[in-house]
PDB file of N, CA and C in Angstrom:
ATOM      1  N   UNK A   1     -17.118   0.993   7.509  1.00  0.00           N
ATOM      2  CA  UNK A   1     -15.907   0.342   7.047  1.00  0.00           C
ATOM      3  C   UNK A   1     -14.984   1.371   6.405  1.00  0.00           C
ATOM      4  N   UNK A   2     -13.494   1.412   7.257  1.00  0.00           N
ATOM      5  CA  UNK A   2     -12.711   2.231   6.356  1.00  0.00           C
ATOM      6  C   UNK A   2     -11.683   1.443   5.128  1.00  0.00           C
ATOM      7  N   UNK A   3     -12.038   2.295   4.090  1.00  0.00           N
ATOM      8  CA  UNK A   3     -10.860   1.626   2.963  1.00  0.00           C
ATOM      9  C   UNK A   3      -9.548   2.192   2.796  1.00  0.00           C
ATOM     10  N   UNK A   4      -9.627   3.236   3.050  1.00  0.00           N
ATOM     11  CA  UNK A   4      -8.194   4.137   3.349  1.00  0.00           C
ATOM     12  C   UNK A   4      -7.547   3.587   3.316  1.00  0.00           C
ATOM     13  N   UNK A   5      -6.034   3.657   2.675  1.00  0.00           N
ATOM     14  CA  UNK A   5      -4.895   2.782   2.674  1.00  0.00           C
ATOM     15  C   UNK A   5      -4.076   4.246   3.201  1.00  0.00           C
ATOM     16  N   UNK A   6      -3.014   3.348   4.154  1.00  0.00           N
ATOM     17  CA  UNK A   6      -2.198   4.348   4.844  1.00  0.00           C
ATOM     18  C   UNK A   6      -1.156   4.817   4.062  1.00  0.00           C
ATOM     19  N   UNK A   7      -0.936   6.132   3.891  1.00  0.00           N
ATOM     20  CA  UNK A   7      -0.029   6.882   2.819  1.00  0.00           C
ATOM     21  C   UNK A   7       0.981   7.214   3.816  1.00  0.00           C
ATOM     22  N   UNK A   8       2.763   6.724   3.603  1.00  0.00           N
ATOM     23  CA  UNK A   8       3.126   7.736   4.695  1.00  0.00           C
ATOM     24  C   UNK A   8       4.261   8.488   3.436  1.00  0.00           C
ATOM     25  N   UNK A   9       5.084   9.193   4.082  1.00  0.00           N
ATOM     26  CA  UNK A   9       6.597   9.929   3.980  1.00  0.00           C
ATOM     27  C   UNK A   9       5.889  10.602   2.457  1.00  0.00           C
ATOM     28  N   UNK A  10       6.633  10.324   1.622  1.00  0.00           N
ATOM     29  CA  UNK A  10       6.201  11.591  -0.118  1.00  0.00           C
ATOM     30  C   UNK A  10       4.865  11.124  -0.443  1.00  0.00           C
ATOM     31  N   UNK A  11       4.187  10.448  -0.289  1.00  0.00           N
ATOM     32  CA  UNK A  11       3.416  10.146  -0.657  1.00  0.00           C
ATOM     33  C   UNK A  11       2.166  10.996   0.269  1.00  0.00           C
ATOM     34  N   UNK A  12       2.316  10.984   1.240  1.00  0.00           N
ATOM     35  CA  UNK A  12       1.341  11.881   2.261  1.00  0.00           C
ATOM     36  C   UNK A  12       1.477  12.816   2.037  1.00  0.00           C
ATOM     37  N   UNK A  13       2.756  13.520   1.999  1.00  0.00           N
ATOM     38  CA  UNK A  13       2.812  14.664   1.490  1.00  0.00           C
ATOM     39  C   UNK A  13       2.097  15.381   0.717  1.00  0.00           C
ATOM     40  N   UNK A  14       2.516  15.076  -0.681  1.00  0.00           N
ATOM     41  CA  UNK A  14       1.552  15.231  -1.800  1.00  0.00           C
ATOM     42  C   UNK A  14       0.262  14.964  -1.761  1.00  0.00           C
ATOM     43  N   UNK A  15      -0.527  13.713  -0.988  1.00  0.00           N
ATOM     44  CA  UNK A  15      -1.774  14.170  -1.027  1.00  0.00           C
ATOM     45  C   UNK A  15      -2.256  15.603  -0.572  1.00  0.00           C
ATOM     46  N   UNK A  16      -1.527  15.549   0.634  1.00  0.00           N
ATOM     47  CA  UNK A  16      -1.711  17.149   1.871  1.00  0.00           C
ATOM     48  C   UNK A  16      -1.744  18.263   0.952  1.00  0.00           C
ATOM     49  N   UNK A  17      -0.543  17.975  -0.089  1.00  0.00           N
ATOM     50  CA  UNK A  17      -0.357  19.240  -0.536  1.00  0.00           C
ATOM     51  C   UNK A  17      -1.451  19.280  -1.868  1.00  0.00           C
ATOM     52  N   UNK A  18      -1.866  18.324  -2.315  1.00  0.00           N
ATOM     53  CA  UNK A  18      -2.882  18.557  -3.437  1.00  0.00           C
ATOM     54  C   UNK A  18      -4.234  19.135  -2.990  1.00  0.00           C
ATOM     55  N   UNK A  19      -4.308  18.505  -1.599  1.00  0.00           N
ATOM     56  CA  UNK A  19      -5.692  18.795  -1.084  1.00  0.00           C
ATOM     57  C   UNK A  19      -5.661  20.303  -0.490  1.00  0.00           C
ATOM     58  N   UNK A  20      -4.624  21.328   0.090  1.00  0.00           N
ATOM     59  CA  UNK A  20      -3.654  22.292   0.297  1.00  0.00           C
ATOM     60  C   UNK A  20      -4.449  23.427  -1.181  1.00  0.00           C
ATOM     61  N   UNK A  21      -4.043  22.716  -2.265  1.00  0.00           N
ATOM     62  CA  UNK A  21      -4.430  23.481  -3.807  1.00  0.00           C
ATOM     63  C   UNK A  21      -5.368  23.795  -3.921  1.00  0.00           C
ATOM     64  N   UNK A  22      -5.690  25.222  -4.472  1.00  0.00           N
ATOM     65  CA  UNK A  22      -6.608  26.284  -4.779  1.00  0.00           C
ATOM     66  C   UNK A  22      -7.613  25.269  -5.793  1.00  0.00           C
ATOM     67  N   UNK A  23      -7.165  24.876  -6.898  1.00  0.00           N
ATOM     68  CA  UNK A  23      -6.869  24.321  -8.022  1.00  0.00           C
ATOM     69  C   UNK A  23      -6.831  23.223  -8.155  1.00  0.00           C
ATOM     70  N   UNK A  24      -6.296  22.402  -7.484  1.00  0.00           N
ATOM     71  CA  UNK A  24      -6.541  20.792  -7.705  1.00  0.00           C
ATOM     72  C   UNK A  24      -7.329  20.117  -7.434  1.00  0.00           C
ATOM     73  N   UNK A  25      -8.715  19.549  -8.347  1.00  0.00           N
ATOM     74  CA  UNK A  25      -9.672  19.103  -7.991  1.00  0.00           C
ATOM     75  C   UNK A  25      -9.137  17.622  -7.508  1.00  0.00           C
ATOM     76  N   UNK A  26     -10.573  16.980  -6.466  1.00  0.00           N
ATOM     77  CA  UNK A  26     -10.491  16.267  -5.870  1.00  0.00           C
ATOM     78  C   UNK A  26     -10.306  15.231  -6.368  1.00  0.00           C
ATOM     79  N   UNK A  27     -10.588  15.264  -7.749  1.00  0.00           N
ATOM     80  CA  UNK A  27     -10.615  14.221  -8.957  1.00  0.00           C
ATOM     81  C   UNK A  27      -9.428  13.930  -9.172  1.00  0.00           C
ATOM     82  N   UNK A  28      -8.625  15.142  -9.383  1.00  0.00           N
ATOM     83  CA  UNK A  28      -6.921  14.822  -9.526  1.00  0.00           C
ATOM     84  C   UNK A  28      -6.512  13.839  -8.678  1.00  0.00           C
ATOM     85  N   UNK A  29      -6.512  13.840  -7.205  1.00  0.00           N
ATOM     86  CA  UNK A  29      -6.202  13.414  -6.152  1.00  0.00           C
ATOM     87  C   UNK A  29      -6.545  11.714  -6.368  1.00  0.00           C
ATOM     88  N   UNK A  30      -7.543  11.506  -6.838  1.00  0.00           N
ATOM     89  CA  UNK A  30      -8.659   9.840  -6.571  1.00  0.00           C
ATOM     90  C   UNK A  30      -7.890   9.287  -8.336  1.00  0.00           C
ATOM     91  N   UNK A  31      -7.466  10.266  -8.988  1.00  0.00           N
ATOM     92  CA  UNK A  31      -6.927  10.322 -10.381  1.00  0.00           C
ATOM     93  C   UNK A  31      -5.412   9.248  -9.764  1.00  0.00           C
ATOM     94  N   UNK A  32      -4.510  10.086  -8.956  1.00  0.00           N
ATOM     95  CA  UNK A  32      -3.312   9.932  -9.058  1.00  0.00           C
ATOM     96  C   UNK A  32      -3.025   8.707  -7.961  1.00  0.00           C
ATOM     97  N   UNK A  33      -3.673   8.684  -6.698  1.00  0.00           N
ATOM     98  CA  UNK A  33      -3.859   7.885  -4.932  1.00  0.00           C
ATOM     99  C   UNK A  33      -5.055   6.948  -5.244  1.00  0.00           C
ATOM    100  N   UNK A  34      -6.076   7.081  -5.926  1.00  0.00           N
ATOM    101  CA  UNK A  34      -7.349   6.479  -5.157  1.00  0.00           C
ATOM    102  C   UNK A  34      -8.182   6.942  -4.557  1.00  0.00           C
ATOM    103  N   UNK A  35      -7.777   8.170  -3.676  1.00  0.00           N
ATOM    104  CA  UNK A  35      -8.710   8.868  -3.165  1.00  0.00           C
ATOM    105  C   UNK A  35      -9.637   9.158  -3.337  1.00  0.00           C
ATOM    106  N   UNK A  36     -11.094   8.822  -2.653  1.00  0.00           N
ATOM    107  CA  UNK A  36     -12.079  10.081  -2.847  1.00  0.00           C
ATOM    108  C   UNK A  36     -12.007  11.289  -2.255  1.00  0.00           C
ATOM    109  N   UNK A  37     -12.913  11.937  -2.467  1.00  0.00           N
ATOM    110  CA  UNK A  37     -13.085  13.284  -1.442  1.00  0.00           C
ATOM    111  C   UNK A  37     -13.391  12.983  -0.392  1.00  0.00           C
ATOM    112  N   UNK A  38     -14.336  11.985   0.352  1.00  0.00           N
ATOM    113  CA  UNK A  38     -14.414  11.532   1.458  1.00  0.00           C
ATOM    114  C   UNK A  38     -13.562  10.805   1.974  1.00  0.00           C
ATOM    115  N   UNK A  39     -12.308  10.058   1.318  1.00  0.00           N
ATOM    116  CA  UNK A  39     -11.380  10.003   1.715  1.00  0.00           C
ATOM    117  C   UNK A  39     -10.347  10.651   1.862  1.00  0.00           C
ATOM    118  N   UNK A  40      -9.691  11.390   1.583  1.00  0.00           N
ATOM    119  CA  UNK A  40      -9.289  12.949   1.783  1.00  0.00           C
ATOM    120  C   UNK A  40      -9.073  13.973   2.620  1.00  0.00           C
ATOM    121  N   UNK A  41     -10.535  13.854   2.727  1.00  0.00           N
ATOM    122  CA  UNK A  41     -11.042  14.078   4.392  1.00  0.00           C
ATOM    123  C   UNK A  41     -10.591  13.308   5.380  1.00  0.00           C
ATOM    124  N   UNK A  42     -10.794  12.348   5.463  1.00  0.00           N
ATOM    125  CA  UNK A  42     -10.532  11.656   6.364  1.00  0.00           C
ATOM    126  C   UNK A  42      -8.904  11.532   6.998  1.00  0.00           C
ATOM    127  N   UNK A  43      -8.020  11.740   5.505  1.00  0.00           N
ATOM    128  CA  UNK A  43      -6.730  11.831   5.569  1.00  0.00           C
ATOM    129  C   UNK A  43      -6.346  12.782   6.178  1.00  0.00           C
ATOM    130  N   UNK A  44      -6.876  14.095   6.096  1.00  0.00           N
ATOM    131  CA  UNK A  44      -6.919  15.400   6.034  1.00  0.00           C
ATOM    132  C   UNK A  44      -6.802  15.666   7.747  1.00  0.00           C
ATOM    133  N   UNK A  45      -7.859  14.956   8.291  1.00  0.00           N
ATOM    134  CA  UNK A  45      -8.182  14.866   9.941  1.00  0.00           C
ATOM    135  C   UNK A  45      -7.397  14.492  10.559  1.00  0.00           C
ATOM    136  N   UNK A  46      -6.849  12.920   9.728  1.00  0.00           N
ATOM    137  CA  UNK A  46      -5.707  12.413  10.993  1.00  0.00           C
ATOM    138  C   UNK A  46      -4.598  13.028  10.673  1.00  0.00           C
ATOM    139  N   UNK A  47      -4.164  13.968   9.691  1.00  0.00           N
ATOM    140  CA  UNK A  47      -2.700  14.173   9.948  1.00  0.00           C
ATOM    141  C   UNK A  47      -2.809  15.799  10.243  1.00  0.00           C
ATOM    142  N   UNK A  48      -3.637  16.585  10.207  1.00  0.00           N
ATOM    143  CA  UNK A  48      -3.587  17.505  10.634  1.00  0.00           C
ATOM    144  C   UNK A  48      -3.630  18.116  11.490  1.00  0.00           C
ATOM    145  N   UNK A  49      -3.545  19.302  12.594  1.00  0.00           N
ATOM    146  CA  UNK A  49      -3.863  19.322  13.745  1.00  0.00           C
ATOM    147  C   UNK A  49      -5.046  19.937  13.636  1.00  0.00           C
ATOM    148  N   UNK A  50      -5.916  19.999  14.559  1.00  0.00           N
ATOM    149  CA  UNK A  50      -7.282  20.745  14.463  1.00  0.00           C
ATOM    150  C   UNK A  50      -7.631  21.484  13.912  1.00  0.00           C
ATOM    151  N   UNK A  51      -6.993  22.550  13.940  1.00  0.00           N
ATOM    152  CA  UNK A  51      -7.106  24.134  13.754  1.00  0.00           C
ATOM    153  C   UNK A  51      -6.926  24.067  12.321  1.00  0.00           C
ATOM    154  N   UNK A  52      -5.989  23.791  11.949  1.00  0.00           N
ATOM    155  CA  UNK A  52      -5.440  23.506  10.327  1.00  0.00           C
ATOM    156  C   UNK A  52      -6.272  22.632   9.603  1.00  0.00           C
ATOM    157  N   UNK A  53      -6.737  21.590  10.312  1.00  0.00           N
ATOM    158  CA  UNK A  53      -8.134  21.121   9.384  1.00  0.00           C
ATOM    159  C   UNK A  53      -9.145  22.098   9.639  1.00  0.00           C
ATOM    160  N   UNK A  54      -9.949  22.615  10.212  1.00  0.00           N
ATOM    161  CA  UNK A  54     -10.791  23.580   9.960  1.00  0.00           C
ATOM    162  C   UNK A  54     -10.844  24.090   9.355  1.00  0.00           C
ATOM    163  N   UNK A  55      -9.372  24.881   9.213  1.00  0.00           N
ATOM    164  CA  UNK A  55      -9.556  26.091   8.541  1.00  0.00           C
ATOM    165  C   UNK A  55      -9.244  25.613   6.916  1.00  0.00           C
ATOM    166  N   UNK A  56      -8.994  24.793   6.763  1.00  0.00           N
ATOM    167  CA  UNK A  56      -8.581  23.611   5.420  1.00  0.00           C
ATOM    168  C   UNK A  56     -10.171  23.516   5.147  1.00  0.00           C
ATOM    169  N   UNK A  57     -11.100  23.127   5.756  1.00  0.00           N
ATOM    170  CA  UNK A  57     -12.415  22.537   5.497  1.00  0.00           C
ATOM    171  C   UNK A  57     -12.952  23.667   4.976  1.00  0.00           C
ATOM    172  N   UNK A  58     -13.208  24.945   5.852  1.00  0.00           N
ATOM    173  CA  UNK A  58     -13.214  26.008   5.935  1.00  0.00           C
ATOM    174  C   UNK A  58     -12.926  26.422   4.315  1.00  0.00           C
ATOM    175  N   UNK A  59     -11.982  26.209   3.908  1.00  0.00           N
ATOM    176  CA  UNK A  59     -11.501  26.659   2.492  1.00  0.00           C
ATOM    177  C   UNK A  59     -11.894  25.716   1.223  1.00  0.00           C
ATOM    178  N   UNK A  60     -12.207  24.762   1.297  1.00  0.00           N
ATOM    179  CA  UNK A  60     -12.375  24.011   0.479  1.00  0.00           C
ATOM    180  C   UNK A  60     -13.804  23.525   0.388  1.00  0.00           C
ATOM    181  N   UNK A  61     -14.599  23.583   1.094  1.00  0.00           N
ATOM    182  CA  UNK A  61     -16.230  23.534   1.366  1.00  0.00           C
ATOM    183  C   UNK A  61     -16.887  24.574   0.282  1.00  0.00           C
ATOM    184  N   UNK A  62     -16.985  23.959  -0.687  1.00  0.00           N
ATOM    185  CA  UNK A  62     -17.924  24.503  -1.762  1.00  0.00           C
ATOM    186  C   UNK A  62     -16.882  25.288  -2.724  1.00  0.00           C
ATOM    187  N   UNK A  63     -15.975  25.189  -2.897  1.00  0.00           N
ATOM    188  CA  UNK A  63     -15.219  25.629  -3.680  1.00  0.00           C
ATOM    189  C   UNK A  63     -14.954  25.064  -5.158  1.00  0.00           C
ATOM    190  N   UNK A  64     -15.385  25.521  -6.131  1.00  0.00           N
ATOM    191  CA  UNK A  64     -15.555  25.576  -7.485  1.00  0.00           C
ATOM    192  C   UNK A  64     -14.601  24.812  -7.859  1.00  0.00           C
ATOM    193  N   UNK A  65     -13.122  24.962  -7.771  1.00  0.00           N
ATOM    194  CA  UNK A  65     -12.008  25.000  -8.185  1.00  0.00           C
ATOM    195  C   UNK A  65     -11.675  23.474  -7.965  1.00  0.00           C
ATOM    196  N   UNK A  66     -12.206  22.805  -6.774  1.00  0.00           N
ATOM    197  CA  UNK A  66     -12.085  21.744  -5.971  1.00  0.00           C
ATOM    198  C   UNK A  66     -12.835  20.452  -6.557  1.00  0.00           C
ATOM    199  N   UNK A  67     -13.773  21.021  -7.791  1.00  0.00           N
ATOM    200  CA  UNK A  67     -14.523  19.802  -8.156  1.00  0.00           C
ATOM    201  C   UNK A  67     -14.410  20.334  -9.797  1.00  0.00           C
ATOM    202  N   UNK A  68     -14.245  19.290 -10.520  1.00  0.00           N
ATOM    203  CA  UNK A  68     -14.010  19.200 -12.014  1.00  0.00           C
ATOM    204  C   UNK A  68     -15.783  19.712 -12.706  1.00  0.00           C
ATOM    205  N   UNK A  69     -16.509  19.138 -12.580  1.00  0.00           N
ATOM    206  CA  UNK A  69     -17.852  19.224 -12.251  1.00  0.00           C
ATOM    207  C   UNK A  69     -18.453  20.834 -12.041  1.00  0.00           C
ATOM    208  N   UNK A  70     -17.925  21.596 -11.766  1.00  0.00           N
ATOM    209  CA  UNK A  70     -18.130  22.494 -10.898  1.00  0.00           C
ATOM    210  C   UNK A  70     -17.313  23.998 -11.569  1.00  0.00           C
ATOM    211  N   UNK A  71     -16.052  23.371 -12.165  1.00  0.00           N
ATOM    212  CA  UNK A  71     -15.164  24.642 -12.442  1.00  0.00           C
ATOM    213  C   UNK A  71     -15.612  25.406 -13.551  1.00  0.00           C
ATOM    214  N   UNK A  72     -15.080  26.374 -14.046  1.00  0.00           N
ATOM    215  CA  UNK A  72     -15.208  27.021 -15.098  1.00  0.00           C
ATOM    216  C   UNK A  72     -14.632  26.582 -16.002  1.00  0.00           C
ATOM    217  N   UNK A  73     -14.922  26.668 -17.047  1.00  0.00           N
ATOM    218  CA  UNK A  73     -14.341  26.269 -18.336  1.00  0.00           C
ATOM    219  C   UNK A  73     -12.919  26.658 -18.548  1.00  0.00           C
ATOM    220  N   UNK A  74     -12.882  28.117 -18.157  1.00  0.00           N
ATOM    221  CA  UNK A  74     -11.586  28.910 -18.456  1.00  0.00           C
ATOM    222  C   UNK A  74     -10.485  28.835 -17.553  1.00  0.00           C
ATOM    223  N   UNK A  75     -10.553  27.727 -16.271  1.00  0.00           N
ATOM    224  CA  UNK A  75      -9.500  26.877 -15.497  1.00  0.00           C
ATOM    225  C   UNK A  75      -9.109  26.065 -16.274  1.00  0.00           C
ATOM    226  N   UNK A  76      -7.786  26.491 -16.902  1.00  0.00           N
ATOM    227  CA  UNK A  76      -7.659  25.078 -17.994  1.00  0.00           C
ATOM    228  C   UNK A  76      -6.197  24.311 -17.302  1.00  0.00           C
ATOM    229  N   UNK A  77      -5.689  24.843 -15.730  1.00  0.00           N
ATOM    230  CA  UNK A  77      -4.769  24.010 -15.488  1.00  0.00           C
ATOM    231  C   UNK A  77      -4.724  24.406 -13.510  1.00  0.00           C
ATOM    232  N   UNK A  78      -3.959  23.029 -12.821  1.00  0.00           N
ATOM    233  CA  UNK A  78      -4.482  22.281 -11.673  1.00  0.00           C
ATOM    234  C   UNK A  78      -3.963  23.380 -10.348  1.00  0.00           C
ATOM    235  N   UNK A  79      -2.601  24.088 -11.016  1.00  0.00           N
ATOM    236  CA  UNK A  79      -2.216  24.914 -10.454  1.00  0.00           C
ATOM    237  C   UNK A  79      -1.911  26.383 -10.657  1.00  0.00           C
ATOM    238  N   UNK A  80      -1.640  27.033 -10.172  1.00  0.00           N
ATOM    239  CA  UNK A  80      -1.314  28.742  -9.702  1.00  0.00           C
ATOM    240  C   UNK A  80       0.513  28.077 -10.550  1.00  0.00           C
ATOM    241  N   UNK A  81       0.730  29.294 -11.384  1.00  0.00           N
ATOM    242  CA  UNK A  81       2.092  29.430 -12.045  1.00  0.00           C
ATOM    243  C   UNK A  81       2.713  29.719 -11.600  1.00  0.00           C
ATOM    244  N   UNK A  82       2.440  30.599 -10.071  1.00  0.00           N
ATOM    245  CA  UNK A  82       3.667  31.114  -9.220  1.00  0.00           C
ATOM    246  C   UNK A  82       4.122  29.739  -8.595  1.00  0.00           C
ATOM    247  N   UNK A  83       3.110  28.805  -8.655  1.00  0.00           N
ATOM    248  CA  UNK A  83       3.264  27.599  -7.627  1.00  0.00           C
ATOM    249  C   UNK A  83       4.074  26.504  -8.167  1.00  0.00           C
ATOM    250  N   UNK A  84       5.657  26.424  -6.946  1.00  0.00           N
ATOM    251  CA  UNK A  84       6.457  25.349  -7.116  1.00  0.00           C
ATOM    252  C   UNK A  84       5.436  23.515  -7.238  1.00  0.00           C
ATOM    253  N   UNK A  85       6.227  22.782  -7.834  1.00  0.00           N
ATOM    254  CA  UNK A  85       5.383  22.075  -8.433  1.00  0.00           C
ATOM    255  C   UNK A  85       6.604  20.758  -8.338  1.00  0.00           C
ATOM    256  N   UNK A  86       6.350  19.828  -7.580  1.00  0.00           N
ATOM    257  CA  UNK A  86       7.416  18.378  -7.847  1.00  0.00           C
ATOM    258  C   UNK A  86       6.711  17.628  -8.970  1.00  0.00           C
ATOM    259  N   UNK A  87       7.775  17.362  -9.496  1.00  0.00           N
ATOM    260  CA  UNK A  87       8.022  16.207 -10.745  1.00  0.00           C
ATOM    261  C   UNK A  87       8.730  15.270 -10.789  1.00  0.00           C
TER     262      UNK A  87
END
Protein backbone atom coordinates (compact mmCIF):
# COMPACT_ATOMS: atom_id res chain seq x y z
CA UNK A 1 0.00 0.00 0.00
CA UNK A 2 1.27 3.39 -1.08
CA UNK A 3 0.61 6.47 1.24
CA UNK A 4 2.50 8.99 -0.67
CA UNK A 5 0.57 12.02 -1.26
CA UNK A 6 1.37 13.63 -4.61
CA UNK A 7 3.59 16.81 -4.17
CA UNK A 8 3.63 18.86 -7.33
CA UNK A 9 5.14 22.54 -8.56
CA UNK A 10 7.21 24.28 -5.03
CA UNK A 11 6.40 21.87 -3.12
CA UNK A 12 8.25 18.96 -5.11
CA UNK A 13 10.74 20.99 -5.52
CA UNK A 14 11.84 21.45 -2.16
CA UNK A 15 11.40 18.02 -1.24
CA UNK A 16 14.03 17.18 -4.34
CA UNK A 17 16.02 19.75 -3.14
CA UNK A 18 16.11 18.74 0.63
CA UNK A 19 16.70 15.24 -0.29
CA UNK A 20 19.58 16.89 -2.98
CA UNK A 21 21.26 18.23 0.79
CA UNK A 22 24.52 17.14 2.11
CA UNK A 23 22.94 18.10 5.44
CA UNK A 24 19.41 17.76 5.61
CA UNK A 25 18.41 14.90 7.49
CA UNK A 26 15.62 12.82 6.44
CA UNK A 27 13.92 13.83 9.58
CA UNK A 28 13.82 17.42 8.40
CA UNK A 29 12.00 16.33 5.33
CA UNK A 30 9.04 13.86 7.37
CA UNK A 31 9.51 17.18 9.92
CA UNK A 32 8.29 19.71 7.26
CA UNK A 33 6.03 17.08 4.18
CA UNK A 34 5.37 13.91 6.12
CA UNK A 35 7.80 12.14 4.53
CA UNK A 36 9.62 9.20 5.49
CA UNK A 37 12.83 8.12 4.13
CA UNK A 38 11.12 5.39 2.43
CA UNK A 39 9.00 7.74 1.15
CA UNK A 40 11.45 9.96 -0.30
CA UNK A 41 12.67 7.39 -2.05
CA UNK A 42 10.03 6.61 -3.61
CA UNK A 43 9.51 10.34 -4.57
CA UNK A 44 12.99 10.46 -5.51
CA UNK A 45 12.37 7.51 -8.34
CA UNK A 46 9.39 8.87 -9.92
CA UNK A 47 10.60 12.24 -10.58
CA UNK A 48 13.97 11.61 -11.37
CA UNK A 49 15.52 10.21 -14.32
CA UNK A 50 17.52 7.07 -13.73
CA UNK A 51 20.86 8.02 -13.75
CA UNK A 52 20.22 10.95 -11.32
CA UNK A 53 18.52 8.67 -8.92
CA UNK A 54 21.39 6.41 -8.71
CA UNK A 55 23.73 8.49 -8.41
CA UNK A 56 21.39 10.41 -5.64
CA UNK A 57 21.10 6.85 -3.88
CA UNK A 58 24.61 6.43 -4.51
CA UNK A 59 25.21 9.59 -2.30
CA UNK A 60 22.98 9.36 0.31
CA UNK A 61 23.20 5.50 1.26
CA UNK A 62 24.77 5.56 4.59
CA UNK A 63 25.50 8.96 4.95
CA UNK A 64 25.85 10.38 8.47
CA UNK A 65 24.65 13.74 7.67
CA UNK A 66 21.29 12.22 6.29
CA UNK A 67 20.07 10.79 9.60
CA UNK A 68 19.73 12.91 12.91
CA UNK A 69 20.54 9.64 14.76
CA UNK A 70 23.67 9.23 13.13
CA UNK A 71 25.31 12.84 12.86
CA UNK A 72 27.88 14.33 14.84
CA UNK A 73 27.26 16.46 17.46
CA UNK A 74 29.30 19.30 15.94
CA UNK A 75 26.63 19.52 12.76
CA UNK A 76 24.73 22.02 14.49
CA UNK A 77 22.89 23.29 11.21
CA UNK A 78 20.80 21.57 8.00
CA UNK A 79 22.81 23.39 5.50
CA UNK A 80 26.30 24.37 3.79
CA UNK A 81 26.50 28.53 4.30
CA UNK A 82 27.58 28.87 0.83
CA UNK A 83 24.09 27.31 0.18
CA UNK A 84 21.21 29.57 -1.26
CA UNK A 85 18.35 28.77 0.92
CA UNK A 86 14.28 29.78 0.16
CA UNK A 87 12.30 31.33 2.83
Amino acid sequence: MDNTIEYMGADLSRIIEMAWEDRTPFEAIKREFGLNESAVIRLMRQNLKLGSFKLWRERVAGRKTKHLQLRSSEVIRGYCTRQYKHH
